[in-house]
Protein backbone atom coordinates (compact mmCIF):
# COMPACT_ATOMS: atom_id res chain seq x y z
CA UNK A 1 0.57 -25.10 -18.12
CA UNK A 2 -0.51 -21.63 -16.31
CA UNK A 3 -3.21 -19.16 -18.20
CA UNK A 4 -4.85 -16.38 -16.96
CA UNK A 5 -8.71 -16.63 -14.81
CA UNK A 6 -10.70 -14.39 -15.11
CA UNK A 7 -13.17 -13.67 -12.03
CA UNK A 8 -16.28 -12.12 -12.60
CA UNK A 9 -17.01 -8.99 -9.40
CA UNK A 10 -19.93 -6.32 -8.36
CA UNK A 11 -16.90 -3.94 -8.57
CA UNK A 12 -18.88 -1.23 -10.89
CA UNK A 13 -16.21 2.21 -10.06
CA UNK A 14 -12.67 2.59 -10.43
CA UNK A 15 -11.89 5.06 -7.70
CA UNK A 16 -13.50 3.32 -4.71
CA UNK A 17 -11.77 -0.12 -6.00
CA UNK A 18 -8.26 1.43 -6.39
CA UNK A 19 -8.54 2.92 -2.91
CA UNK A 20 -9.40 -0.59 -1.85
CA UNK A 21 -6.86 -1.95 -3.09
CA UNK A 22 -4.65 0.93 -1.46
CA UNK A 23 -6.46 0.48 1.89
CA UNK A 24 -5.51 -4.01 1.23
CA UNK A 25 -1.31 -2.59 1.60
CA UNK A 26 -1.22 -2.63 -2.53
CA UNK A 27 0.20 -0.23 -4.58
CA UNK A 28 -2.51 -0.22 -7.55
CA UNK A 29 -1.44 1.16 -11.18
CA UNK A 30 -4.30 2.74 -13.11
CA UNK A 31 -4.72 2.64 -17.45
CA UNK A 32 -3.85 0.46 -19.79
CA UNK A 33 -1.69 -2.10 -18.04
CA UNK A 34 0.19 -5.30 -18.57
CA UNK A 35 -0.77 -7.97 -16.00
CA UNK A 36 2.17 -10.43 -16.27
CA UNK A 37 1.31 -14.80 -16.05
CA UNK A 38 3.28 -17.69 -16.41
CA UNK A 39 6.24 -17.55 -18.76
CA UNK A 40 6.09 -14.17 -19.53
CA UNK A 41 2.31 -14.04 -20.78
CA UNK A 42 0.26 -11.08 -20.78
CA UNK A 43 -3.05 -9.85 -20.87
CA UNK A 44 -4.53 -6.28 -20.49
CA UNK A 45 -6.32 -4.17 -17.90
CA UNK A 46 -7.09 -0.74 -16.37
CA UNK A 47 -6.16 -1.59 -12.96
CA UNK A 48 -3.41 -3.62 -12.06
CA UNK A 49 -0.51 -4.65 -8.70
CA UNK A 50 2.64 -5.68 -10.33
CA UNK A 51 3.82 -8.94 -7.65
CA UNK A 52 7.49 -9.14 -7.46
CA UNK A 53 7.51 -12.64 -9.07
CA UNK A 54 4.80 -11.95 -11.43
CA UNK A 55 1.42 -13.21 -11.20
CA UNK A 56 0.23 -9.81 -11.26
CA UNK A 57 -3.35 -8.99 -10.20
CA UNK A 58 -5.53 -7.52 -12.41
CA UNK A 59 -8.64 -5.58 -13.00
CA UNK A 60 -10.52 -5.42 -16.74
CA UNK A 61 -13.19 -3.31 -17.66
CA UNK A 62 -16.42 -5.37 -18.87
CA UNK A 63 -18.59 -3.87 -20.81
CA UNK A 64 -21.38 -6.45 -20.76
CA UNK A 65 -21.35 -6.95 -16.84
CA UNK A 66 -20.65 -3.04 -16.56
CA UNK A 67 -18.11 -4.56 -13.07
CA UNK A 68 -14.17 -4.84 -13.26
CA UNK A 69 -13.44 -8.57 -13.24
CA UNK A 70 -10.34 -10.05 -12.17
CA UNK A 71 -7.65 -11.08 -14.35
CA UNK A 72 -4.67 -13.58 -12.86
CA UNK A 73 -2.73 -16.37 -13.22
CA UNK A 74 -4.19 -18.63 -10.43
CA UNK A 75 -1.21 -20.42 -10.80
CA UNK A 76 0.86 -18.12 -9.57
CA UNK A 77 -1.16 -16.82 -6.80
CA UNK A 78 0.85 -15.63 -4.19
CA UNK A 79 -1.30 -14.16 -2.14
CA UNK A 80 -1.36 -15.09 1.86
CA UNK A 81 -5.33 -15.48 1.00
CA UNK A 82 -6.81 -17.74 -1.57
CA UNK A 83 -8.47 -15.96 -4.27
CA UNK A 84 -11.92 -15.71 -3.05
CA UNK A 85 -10.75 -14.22 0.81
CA UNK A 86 -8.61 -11.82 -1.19
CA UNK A 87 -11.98 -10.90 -3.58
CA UNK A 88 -14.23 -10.87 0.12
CA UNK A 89 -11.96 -8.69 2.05
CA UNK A 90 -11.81 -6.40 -1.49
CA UNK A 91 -15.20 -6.30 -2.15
CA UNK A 92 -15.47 -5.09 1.87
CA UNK A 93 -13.11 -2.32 1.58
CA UNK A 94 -15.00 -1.07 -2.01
CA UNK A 95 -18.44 -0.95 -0.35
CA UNK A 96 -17.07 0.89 2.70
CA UNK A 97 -15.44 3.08 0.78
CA UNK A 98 -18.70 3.71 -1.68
CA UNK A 99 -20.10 4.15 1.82
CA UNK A 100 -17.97 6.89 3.28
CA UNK A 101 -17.44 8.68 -0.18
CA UNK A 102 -21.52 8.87 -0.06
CA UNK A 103 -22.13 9.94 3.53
CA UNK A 104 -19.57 12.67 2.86
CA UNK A 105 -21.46 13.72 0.05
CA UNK A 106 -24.58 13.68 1.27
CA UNK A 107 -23.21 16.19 4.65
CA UNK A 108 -22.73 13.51 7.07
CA UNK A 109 -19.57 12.73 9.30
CA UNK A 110 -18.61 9.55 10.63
CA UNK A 111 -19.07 9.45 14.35
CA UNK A 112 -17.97 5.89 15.05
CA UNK A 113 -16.34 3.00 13.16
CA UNK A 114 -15.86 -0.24 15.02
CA UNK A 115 -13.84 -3.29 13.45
CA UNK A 116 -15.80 -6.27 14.61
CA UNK A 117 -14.29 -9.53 15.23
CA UNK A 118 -15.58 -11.38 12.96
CA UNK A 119 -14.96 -8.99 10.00
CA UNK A 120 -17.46 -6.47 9.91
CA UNK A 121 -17.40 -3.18 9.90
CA UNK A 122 -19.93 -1.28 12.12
CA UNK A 123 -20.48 2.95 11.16
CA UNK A 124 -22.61 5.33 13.16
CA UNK A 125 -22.98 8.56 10.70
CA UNK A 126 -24.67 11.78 12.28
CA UNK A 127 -25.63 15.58 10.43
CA UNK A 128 -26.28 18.28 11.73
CA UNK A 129 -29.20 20.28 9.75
CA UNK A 130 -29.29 23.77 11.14
């Protein structure tokens, strides 16, 4: 029998995680949210990706761990990853995007961004103060 997992993350902001989730090729729905499991089970979050077959992905709010955790049904994991590449390669895309959201904020530009073969990202941020 399938139930929903739930995976504990550092994920503390909505808007840097949904963009991550854009930036993974997923098309993220925010607010309250059905995330569909096995036999028509449900459970709730703020941030979910509907999956064709269900085995929706899922991201609750908790307050405790003040971090979105992951909500699934590892059982229906359809994912081209297993569970903890697809949480690595997330987790990458939310710190570069708390990156670049706080660079821009702080008046710098990116100058260079290099995709390293073995997965990491490389930035070179410059400002001008007059």
């Amino acid at each position: 029998m399938s139930h929903f997992s739930t995976v504990k993350t550092k994920l503390r902001k909505k808007e840097p995680l949904v963009q991550a989730l854009h930036n993974l090729g997923f098309i993220p729905q925010q607010g309250e949210q059905l995330v569909r499991g096995y036999r028509g089970q449900t459970v709730a979050a703020e941030v979910s990706v509907e999956m064709p077959d269900g085995g929706d992905i899922g991201f609750k709010w908790n307050e405790n761990s003040q971090s979105y955790e992951l909500v699934t049904d590892l059982d229906l994991w359809k994912q081209n990853i297993p569970v903890d590449r697809f949480l690595a390669k997330l987790t990458q895309q939310y710190a570069l995007n708390t990156v670049l959201s706080s660079t821009k904020e702080e008046g710098f530009e990116i100058a260079e961004k290099k995709n390293h073969i073995d997965g990491s990202i490389e930035l070179v941020v410059t400002r001008w103060d007059p």
